[in-house]
C-alpha atoms as a PDB file:
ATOM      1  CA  UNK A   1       6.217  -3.825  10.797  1.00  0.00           C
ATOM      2  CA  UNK A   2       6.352  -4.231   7.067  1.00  0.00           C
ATOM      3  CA  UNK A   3       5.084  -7.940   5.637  1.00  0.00           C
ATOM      4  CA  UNK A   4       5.926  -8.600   1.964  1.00  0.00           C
ATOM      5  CA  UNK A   5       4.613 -11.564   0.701  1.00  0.00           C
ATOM      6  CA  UNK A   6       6.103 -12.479  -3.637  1.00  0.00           C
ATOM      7  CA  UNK A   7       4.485 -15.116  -5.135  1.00  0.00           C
ATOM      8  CA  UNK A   8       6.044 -17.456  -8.274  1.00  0.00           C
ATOM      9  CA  UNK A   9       9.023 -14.801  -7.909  1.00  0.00           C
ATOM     10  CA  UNK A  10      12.459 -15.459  -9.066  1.00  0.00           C
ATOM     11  CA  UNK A  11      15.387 -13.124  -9.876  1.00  0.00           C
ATOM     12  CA  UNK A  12      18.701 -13.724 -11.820  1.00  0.00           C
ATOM     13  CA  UNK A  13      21.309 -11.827  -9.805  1.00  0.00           C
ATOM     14  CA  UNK A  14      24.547 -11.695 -12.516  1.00  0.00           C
ATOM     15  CA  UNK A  15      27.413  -9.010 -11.834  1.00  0.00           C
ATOM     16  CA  UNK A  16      24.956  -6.898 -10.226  1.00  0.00           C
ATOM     17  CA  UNK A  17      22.133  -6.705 -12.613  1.00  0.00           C
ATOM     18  CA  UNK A  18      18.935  -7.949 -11.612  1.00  0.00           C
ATOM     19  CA  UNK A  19      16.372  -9.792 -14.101  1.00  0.00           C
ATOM     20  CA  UNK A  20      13.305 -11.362 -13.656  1.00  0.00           C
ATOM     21  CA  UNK A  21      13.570 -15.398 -14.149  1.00  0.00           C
ATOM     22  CA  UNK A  22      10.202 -16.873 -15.818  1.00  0.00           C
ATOM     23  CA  UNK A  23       6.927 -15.753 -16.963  1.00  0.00           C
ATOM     24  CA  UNK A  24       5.156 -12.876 -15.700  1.00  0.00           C
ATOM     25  CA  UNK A  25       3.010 -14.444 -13.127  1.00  0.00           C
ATOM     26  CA  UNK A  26       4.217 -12.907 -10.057  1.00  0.00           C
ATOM     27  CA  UNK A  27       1.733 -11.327  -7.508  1.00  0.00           C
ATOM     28  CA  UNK A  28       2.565  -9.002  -4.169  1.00  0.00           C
ATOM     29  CA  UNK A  29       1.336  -8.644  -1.249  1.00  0.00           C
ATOM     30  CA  UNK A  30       1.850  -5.204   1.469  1.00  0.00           C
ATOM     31  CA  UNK A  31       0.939  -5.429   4.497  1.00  0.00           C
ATOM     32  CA  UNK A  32       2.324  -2.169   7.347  1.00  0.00           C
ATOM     33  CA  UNK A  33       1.478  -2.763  10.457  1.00  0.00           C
ATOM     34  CA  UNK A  34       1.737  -0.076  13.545  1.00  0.00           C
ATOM     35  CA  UNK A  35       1.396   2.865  11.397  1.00  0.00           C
ATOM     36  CA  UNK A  36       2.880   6.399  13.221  1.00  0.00           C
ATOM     37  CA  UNK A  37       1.693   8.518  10.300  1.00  0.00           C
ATOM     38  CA  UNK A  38      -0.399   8.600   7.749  1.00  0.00           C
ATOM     39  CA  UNK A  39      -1.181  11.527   5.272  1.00  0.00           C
ATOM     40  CA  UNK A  40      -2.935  12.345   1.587  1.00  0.00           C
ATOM     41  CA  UNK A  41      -1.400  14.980  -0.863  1.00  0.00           C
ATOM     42  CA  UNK A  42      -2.144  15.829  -4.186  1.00  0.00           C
ATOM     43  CA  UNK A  43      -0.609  13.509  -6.986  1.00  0.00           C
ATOM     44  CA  UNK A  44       0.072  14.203 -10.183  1.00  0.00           C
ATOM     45  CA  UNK A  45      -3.141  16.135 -11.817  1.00  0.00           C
ATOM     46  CA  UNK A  46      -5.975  13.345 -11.448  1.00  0.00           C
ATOM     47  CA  UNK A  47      -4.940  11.090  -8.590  1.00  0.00           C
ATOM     48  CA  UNK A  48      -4.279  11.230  -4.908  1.00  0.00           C
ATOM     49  CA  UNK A  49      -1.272   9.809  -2.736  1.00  0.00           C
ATOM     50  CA  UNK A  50      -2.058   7.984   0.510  1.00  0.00           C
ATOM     51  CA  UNK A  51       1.332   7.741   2.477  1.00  0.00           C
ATOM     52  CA  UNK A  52       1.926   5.158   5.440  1.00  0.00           C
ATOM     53  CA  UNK A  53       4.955   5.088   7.638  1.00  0.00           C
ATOM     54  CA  UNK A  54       5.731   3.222  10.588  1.00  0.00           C
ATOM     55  CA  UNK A  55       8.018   3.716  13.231  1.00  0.00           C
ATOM     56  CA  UNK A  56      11.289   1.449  11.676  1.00  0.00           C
ATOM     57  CA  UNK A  57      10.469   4.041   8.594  1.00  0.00           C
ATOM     58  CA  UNK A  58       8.920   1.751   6.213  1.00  0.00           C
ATOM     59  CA  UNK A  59       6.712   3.089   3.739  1.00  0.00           C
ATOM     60  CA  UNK A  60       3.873   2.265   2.134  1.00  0.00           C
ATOM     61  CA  UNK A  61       2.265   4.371  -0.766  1.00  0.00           C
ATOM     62  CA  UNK A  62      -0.789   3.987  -2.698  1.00  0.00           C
ATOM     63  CA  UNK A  63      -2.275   6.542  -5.725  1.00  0.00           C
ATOM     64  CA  UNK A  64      -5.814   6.630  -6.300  1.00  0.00           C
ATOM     65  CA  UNK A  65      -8.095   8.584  -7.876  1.00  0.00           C
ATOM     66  CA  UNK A  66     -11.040  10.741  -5.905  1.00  0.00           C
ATOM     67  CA  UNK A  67     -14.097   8.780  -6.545  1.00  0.00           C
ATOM     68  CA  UNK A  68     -11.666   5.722  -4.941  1.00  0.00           C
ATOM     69  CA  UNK A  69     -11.113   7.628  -2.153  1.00  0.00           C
ATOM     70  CA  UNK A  70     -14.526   8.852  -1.706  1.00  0.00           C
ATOM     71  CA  UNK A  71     -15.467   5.242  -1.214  1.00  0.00           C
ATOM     72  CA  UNK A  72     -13.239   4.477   1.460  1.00  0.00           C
ATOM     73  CA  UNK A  73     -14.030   7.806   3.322  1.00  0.00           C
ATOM     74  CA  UNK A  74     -17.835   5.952   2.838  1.00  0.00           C
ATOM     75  CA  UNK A  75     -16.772   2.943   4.398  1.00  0.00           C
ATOM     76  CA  UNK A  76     -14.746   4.693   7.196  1.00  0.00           C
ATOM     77  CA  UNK A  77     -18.153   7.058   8.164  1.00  0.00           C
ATOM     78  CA  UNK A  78     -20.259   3.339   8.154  1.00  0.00           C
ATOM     79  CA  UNK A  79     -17.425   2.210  10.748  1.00  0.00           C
ATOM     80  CA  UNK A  80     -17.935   4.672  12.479  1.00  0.00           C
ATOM     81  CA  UNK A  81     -21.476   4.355  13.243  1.00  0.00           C
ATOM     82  CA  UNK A  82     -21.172   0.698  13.429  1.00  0.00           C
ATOM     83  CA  UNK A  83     -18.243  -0.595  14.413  1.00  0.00           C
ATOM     84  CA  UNK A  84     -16.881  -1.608  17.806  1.00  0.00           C
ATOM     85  CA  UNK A  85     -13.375   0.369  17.383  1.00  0.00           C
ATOM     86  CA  UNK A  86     -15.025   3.804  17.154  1.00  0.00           C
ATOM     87  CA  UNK A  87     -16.161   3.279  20.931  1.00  0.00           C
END
């Protein structure tokens, strides 16, 4: 399940164009739930793509670069000793 959440967002919809209506204040939320497959590839020369898909074939896809990663592989070892949903 894919949850999008726009905040202060507004589009002009005229013969077929979209615009953005106001000031550039708008903020996004992603959230995918249920996630079938995940995978990490090379992007670009400095960064690194983290792909999400669920079963209804939404995607989610976020670039970052290694030291970024390196944290999160941190904080997903520390689960991992600690945490109830590595038992």
């Amino acid at each position: 399940m894919l949850a999008l959440t726009l905040e202060e967002f507004m589009l002009e919809l005229n013969d077929g164009a979209i615009k953005n209506v106001g000031p550039n204040n708008k903020e996004a939320t992603v959230k995918l739930f249920d996630v079938d497959t995940a995978e990490a590839r090379e992007f670009g020369d400095k960064r690194i793509k983290l792909v999400f898909e669920d079963e209804d074939d939404n995607e989610v896809q976020v670039s970052l670069f290694p030291e970024d990663v390196r944290r999160i592989a941190e904080d997903i070892e520390a689960l991992e000793e600690d945490s109830p949903v590595f038992d």
